[in-house]
N, C-alpha and C. Protein backbone atom coordinates (compact mmCIF):
# COMPACT_ATOMS: atom_id res chain seq x y z
N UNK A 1 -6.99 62.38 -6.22
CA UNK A 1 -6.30 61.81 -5.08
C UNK A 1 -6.40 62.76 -3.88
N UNK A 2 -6.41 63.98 -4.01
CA UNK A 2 -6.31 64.81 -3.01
C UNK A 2 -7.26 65.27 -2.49
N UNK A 3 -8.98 64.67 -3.42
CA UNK A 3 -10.24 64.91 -2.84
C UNK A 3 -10.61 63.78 -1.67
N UNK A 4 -9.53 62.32 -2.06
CA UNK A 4 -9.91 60.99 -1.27
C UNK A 4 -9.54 61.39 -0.15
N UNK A 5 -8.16 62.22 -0.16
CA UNK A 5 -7.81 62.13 0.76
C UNK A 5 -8.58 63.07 2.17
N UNK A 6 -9.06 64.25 1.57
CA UNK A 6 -9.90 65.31 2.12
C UNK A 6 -10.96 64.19 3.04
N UNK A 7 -11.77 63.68 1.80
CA UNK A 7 -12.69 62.66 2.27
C UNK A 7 -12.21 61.57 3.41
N UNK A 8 -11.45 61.10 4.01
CA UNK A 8 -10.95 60.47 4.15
C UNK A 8 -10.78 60.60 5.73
N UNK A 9 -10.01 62.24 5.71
CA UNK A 9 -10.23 63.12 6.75
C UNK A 9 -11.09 63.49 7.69
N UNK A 10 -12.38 63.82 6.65
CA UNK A 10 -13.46 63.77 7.16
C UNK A 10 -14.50 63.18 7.96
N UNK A 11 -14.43 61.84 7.05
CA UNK A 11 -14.47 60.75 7.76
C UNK A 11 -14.18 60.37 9.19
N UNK A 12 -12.48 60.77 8.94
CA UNK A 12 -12.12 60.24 10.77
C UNK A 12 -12.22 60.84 11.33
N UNK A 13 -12.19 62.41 11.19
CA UNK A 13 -12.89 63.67 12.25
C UNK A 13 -14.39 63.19 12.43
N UNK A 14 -14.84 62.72 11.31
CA UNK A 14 -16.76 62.39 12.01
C UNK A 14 -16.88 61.10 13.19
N UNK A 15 -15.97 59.98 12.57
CA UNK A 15 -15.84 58.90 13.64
C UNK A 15 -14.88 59.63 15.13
N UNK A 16 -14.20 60.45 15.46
CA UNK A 16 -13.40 61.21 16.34
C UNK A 16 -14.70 61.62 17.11
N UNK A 17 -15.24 62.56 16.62
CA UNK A 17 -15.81 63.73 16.80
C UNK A 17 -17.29 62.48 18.00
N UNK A 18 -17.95 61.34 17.28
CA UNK A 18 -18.87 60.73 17.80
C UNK A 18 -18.61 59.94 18.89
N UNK A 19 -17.00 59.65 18.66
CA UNK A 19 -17.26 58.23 19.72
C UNK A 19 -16.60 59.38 20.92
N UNK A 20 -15.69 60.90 21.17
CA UNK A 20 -15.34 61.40 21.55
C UNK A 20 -16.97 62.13 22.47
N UNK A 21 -18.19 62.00 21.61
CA UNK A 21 -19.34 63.04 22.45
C UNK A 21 -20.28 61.42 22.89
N UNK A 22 -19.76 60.18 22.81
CA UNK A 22 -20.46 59.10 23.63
C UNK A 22 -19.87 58.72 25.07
N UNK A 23 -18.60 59.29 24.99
CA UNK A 23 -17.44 59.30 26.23
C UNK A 23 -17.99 60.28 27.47
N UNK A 24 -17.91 59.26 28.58
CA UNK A 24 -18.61 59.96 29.83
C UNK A 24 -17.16 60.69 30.65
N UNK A 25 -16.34 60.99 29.57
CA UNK A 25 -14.89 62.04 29.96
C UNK A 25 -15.18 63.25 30.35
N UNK A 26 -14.72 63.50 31.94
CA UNK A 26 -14.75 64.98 32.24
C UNK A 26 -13.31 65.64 32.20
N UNK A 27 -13.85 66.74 32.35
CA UNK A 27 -12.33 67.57 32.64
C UNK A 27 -12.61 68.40 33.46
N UNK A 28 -11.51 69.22 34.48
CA UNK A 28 -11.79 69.62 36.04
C UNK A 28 -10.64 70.48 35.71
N UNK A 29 -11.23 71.57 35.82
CA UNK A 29 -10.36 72.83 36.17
C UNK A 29 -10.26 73.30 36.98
N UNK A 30 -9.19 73.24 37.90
CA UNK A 30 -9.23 74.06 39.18
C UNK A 30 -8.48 75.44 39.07
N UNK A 31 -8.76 76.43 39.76
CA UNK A 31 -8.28 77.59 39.44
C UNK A 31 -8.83 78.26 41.06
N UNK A 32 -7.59 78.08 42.30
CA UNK A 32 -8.51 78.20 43.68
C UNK A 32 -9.07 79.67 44.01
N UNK A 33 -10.32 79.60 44.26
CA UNK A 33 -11.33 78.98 44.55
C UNK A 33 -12.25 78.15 43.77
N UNK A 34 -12.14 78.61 42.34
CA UNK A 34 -13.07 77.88 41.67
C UNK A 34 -13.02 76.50 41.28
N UNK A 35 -13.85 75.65 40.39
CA UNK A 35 -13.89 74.63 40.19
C UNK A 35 -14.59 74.74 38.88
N UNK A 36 -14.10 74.28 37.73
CA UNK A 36 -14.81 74.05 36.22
C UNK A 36 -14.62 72.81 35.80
N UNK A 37 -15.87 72.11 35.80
CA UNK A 37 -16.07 71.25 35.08
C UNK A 37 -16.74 70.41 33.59
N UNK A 38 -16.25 70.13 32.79
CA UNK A 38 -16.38 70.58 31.51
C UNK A 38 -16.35 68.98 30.84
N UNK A 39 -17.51 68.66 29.91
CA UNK A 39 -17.50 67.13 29.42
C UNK A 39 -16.10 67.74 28.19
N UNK A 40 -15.49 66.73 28.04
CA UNK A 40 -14.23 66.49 27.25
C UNK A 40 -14.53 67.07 25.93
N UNK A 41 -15.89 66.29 25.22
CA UNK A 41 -16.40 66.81 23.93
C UNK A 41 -16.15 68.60 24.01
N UNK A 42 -16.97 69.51 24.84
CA UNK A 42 -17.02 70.17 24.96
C UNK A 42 -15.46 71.30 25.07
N UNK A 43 -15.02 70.93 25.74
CA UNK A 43 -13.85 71.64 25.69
C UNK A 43 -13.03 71.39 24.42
N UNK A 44 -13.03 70.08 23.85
CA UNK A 44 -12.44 69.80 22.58
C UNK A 44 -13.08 71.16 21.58
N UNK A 45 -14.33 71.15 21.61
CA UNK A 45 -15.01 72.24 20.11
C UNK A 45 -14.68 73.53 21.16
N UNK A 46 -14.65 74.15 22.45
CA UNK A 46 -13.95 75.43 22.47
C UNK A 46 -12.78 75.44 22.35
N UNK A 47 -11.58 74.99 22.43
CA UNK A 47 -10.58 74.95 21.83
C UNK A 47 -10.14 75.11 20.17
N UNK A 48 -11.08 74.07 19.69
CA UNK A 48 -11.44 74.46 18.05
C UNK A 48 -11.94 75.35 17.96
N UNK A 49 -13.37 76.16 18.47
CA UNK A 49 -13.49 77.70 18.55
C UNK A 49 -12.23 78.37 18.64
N UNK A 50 -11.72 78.75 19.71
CA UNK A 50 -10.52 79.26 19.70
C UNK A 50 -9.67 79.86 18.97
N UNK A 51 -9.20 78.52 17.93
CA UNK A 51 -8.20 78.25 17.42
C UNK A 51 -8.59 78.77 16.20
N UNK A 52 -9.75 78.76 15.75
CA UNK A 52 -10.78 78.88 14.52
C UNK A 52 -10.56 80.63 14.45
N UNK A 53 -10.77 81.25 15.97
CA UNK A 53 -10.68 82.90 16.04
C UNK A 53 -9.54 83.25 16.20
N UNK A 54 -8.66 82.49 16.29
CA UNK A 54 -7.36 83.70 16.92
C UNK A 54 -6.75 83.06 15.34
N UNK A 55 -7.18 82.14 14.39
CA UNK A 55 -6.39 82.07 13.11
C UNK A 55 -7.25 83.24 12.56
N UNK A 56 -8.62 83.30 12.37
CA UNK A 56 -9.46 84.77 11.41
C UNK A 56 -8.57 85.66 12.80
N UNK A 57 -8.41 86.35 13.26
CA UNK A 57 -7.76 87.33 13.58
C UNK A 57 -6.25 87.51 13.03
N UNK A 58 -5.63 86.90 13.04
CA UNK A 58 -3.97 86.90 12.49
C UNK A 58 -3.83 86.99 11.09
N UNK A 59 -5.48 86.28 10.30
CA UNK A 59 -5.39 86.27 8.69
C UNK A 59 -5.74 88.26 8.99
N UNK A 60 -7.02 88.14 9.12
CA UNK A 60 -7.24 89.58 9.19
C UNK A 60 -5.84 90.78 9.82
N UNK A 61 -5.16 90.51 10.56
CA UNK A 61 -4.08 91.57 10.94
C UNK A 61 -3.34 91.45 10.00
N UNK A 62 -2.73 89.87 9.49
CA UNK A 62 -1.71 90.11 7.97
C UNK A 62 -2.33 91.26 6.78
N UNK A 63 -3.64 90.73 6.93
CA UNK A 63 -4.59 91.26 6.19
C UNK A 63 -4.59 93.01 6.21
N UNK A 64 -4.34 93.53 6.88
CA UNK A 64 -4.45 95.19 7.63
C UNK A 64 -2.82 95.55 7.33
N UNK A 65 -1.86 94.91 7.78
CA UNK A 65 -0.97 95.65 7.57
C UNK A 65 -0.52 95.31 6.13
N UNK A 66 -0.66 94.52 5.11
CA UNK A 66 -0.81 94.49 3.73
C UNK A 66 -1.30 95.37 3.07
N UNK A 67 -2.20 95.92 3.28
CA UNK A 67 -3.11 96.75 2.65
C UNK A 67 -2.51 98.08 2.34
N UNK A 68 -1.60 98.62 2.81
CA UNK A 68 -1.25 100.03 2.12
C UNK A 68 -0.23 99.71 1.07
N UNK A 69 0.55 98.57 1.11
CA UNK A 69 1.17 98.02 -0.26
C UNK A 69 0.66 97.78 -1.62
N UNK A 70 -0.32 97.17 -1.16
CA UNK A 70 -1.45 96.98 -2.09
C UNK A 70 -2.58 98.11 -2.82
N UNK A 71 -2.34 99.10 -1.65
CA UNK A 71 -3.27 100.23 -2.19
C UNK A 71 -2.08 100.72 -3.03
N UNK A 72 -1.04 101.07 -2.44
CA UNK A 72 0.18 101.60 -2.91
C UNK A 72 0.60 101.18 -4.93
N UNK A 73 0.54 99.91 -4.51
CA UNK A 73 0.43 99.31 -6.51
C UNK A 73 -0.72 99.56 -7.21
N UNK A 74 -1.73 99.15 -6.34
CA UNK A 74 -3.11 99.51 -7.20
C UNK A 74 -3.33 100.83 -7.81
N UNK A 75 -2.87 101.81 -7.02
CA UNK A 75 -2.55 103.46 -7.35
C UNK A 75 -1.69 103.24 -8.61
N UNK A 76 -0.70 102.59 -8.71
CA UNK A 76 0.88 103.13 -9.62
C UNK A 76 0.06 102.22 -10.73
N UNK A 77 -0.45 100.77 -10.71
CA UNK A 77 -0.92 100.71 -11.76
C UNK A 77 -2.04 101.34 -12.75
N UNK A 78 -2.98 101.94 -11.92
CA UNK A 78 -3.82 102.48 -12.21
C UNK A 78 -3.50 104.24 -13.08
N UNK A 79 -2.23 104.43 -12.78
CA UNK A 79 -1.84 105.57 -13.10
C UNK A 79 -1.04 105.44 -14.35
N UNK A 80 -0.85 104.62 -14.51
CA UNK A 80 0.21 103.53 -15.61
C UNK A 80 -0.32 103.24 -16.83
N UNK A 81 -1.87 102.71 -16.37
CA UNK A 81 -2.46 102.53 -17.54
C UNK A 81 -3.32 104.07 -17.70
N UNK A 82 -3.23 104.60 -17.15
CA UNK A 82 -4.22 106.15 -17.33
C UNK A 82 -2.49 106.72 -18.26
N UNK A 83 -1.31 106.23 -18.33
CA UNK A 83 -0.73 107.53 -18.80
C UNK A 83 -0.68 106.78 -20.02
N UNK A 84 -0.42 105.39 -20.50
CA UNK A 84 -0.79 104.66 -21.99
C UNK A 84 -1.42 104.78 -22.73
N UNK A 85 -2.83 105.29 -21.72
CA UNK A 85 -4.49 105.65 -22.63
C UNK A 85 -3.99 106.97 -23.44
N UNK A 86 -3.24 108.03 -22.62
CA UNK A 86 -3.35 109.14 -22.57
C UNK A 86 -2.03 109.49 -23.82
């Protein structure tokens, strides 16, 4: 059930994703002086870029400050079973 549903997903992100890059939708950024203009598709997948990097960055920082806990047990177990052997 939870693969249909994956599938399913997929699906409507692929129908999203096509009829969203057949759309003659712009988008207009003004920022004065400048002017950015950007087809809709396009800004949709940098945003998903984005979102894609600043989540691998936040896994990776949980990731960094975890790590001396983890070294921290890996040590005590490792010493644990070295004093059982012993």
């Amino acid at each position: 059930m939870k693969y249909l549903v994956w599938i399913l997903v997929l699906f409507a992100a692929a129908v999203a994703i096509t009829s969203l890059s057949h759309s003659a939708a712009y988008l207009l950024l003004v920022y004065p002086p400048y002017r950015i203009e950007l087809s809709l598709m396009l800004f949709v997948l940098m945003l998903l870029g984005v979102f894609i990097l600043a989540y691998g960055v936040v896994r990776l920082l949980a990731a960094a400050v975890q790590m001396p806990e983890y070294v921290r047990q890996f040590r005590l177990e490792k010493a644990q079973v070295k004093g059982r052997e012993l």
